[in-house]
N, C-alpha and C. Protein backbone atom coordinates (compact mmCIF):
# COMPACT_ATOMS: atom_id res chain seq x y z
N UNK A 1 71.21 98.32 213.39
CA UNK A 1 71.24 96.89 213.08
C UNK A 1 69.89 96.41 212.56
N UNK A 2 68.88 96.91 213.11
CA UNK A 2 67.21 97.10 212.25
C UNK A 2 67.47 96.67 211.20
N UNK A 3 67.99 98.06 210.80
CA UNK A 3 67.87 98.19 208.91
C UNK A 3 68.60 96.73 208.40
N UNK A 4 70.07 96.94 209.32
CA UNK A 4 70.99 95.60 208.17
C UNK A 4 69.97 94.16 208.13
N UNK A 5 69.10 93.99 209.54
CA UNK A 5 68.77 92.64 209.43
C UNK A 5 67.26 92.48 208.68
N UNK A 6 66.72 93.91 208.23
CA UNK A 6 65.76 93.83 207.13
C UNK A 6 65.72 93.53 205.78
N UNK A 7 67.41 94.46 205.54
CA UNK A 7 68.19 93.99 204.54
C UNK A 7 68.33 92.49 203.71
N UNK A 8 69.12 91.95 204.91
CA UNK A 8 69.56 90.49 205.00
C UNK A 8 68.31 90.01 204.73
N UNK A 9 67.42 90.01 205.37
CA UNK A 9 66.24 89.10 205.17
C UNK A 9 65.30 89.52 203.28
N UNK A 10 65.78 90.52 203.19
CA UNK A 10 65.33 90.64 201.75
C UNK A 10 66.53 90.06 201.02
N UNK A 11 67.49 90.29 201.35
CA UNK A 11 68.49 89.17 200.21
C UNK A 11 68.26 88.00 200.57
N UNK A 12 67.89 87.38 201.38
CA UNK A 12 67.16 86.05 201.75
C UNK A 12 66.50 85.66 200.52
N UNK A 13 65.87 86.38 200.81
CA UNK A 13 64.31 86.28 200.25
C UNK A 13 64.45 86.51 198.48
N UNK A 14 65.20 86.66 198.20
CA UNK A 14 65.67 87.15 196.68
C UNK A 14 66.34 85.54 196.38
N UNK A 15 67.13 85.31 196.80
CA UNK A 15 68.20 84.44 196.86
C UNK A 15 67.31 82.88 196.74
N UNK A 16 66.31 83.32 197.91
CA UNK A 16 65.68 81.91 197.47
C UNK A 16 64.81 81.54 196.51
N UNK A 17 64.31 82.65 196.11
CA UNK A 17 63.45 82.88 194.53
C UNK A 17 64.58 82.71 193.43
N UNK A 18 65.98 82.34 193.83
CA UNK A 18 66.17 81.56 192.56
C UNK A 18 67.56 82.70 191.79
N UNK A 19 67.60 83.76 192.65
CA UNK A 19 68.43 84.97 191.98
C UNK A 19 69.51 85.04 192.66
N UNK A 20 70.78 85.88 191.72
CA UNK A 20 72.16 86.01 191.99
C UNK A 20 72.09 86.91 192.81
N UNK A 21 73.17 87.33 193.94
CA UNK A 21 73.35 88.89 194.33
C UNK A 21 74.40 88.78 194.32
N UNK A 22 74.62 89.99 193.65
CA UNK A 22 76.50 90.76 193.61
C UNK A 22 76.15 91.79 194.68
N UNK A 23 76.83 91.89 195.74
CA UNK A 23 76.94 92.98 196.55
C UNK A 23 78.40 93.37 196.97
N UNK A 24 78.50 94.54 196.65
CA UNK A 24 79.55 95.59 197.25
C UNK A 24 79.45 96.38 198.52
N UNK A 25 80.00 95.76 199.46
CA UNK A 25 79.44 96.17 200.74
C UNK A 25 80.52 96.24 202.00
N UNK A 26 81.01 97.17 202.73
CA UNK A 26 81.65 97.33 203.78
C UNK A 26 81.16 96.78 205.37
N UNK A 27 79.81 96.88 205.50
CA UNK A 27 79.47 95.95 206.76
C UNK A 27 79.94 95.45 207.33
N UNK A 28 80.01 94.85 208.48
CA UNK A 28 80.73 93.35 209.07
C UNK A 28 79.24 92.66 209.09
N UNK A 29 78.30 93.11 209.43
CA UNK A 29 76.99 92.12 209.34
C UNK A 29 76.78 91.40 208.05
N UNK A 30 76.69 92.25 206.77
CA UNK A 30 76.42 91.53 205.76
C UNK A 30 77.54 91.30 205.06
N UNK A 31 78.63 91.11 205.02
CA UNK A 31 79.88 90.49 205.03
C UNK A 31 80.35 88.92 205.53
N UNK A 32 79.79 89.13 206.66
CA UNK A 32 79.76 87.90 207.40
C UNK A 32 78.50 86.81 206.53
N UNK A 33 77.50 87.53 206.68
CA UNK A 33 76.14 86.52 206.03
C UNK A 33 76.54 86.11 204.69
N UNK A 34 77.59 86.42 203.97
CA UNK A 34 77.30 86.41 202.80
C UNK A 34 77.92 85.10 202.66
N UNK A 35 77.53 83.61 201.03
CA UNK A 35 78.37 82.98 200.95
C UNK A 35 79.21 82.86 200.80
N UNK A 36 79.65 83.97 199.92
CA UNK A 36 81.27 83.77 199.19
C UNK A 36 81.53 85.32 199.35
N UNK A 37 83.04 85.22 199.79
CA UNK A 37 83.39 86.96 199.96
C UNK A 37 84.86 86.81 198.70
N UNK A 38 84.76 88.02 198.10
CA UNK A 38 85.84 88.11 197.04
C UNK A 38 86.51 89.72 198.14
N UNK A 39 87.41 89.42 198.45
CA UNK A 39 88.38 90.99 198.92
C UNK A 39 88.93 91.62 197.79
N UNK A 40 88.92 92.59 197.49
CA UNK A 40 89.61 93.53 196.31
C UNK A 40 90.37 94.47 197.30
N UNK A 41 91.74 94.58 196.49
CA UNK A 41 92.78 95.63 197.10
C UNK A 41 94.38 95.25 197.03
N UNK A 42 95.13 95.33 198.26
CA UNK A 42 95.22 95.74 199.42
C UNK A 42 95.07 97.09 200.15
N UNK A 43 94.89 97.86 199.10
CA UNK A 43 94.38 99.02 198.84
C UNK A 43 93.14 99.84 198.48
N UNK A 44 93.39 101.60 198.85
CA UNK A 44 92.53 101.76 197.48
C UNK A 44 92.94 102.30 196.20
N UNK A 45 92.06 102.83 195.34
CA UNK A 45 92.71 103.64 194.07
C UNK A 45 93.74 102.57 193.70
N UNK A 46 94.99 103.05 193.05
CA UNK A 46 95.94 102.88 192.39
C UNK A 46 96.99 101.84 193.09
N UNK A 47 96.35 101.52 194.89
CA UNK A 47 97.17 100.49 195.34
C UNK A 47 96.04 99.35 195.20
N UNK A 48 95.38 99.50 194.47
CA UNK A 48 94.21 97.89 194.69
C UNK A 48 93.72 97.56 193.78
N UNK A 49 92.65 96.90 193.93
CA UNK A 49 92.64 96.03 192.55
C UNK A 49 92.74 94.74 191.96
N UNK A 50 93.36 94.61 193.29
CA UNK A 50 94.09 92.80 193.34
C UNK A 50 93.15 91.97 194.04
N UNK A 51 92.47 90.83 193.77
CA UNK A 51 91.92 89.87 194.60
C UNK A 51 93.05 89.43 195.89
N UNK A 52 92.52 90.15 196.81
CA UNK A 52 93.44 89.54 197.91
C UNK A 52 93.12 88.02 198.88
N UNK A 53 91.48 87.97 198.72
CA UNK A 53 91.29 86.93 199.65
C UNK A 53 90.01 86.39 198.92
N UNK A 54 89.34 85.00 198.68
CA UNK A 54 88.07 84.81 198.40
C UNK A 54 87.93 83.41 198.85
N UNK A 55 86.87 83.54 199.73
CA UNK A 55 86.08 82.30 200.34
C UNK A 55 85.11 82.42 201.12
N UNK A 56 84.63 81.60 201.85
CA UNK A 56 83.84 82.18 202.87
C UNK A 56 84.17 83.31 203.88
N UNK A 57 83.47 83.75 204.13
CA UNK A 57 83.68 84.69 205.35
C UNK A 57 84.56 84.26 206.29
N UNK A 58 84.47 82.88 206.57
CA UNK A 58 85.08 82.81 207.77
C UNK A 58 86.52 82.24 207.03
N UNK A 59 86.68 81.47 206.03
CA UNK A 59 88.03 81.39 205.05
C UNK A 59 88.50 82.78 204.94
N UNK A 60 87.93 83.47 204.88
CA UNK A 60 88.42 85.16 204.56
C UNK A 60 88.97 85.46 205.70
N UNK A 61 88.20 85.93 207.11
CA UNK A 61 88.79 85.76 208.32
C UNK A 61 90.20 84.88 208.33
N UNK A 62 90.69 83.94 208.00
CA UNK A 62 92.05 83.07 208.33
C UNK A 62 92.93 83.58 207.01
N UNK A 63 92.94 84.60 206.47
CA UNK A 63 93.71 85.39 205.49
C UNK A 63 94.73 86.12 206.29
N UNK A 64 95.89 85.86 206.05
CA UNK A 64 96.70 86.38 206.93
C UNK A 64 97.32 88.19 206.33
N UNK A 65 96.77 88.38 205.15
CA UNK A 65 97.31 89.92 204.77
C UNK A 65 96.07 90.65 204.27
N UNK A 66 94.65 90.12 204.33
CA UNK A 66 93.46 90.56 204.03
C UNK A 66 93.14 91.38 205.11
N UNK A 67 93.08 93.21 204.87
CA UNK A 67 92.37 93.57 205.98
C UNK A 67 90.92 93.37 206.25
N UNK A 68 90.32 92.95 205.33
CA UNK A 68 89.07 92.68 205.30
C UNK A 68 88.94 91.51 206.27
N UNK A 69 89.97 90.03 205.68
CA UNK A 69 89.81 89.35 206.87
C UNK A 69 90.28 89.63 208.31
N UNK A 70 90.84 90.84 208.53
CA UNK A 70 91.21 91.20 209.96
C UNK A 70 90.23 91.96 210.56
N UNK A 71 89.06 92.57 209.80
CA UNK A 71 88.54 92.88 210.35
C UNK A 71 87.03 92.10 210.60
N UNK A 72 86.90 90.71 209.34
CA UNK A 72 86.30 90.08 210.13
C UNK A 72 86.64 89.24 211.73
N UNK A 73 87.27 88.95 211.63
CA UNK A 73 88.40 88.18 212.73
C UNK A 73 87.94 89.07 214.31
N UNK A 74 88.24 90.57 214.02
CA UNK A 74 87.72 90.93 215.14
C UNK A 74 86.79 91.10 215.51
N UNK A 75 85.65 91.22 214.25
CA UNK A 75 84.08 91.39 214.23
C UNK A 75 83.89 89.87 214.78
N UNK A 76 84.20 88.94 214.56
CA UNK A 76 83.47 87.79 215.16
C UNK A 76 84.17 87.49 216.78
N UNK A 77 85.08 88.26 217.17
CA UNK A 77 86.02 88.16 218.68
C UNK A 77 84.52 88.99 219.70
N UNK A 78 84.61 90.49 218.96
CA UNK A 78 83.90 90.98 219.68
C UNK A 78 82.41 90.64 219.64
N UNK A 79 81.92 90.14 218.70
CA UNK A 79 80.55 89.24 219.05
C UNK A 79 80.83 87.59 219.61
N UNK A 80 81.20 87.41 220.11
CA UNK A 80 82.24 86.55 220.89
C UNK A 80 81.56 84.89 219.71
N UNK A 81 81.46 84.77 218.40
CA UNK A 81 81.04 84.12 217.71
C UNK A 81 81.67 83.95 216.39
N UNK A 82 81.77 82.56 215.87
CA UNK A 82 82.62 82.15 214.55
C UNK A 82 81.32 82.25 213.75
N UNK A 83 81.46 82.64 212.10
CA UNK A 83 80.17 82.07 211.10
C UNK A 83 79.96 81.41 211.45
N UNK A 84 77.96 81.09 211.10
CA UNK A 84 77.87 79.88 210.92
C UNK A 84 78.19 79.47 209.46
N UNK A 85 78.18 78.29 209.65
CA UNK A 85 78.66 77.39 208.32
C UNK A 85 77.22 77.07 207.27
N UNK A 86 76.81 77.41 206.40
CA UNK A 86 75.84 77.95 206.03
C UNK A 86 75.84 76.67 204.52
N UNK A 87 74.24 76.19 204.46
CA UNK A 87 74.34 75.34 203.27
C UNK A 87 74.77 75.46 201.98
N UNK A 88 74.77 75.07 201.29
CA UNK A 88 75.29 75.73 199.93
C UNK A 88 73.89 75.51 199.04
N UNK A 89 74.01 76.76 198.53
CA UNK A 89 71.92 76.29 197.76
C UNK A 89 72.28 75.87 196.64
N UNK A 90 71.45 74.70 196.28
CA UNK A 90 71.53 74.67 195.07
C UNK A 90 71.15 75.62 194.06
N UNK A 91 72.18 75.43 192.94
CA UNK A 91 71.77 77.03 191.18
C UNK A 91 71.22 75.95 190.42
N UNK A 92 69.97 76.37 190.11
CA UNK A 92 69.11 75.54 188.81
C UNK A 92 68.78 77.25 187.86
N UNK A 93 69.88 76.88 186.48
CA UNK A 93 69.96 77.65 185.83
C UNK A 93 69.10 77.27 184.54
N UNK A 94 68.02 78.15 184.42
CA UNK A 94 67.11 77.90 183.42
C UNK A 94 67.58 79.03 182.08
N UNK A 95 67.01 78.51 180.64
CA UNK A 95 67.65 79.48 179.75
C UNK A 95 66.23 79.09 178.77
N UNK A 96 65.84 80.20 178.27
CA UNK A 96 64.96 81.20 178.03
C UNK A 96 64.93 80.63 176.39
């Protein structure tokens, strides 16, 4: 958990300097932290592919055929804790 919350704190730290992150990531730690979760699947390979769920983490969690949200759902049971509800940063998009 070290590593993930060194992690996190460098996407912090990216994020507030003003930059995007696309992350592809299985975690429940950085899954949860993230603002916006897009689920791809219901599958893999040739059964997925499909946007199954996208919102917050914890909108993702109340997905009723997302395993992703089932397995947030239990990731936040067994840390006996809901997301927090997290600000929305402002994007000041500058062009060059």
């Amino acid at each position: 958990v070290d590593d993930v919350a060194k992690l996190l704190q460098s996407f912090d730290r990216l994020v507030d300097q003003g930059h995007t992150l696309l992350i592809i990531e299985h975690n429940l730690h950085v899954i949860s932290s993230a603002d916006w979760v897009i689920d791809v699947g219901p599958e893999g390979g040739e059964h997925g592919g499909y946007i199954v769920a996208a919102g917050t983490p914890h909108q993702v969690s109340q997905h009723a055929t997302s395993h992703t949200g089932a397995a947030l759902r239990s990731f936040y049971e067994q840390h006996n804790a809901m997301p927090a509800k997290k600000a929305v940063r402002a994007k000041k998009v500058s062009r060059s």
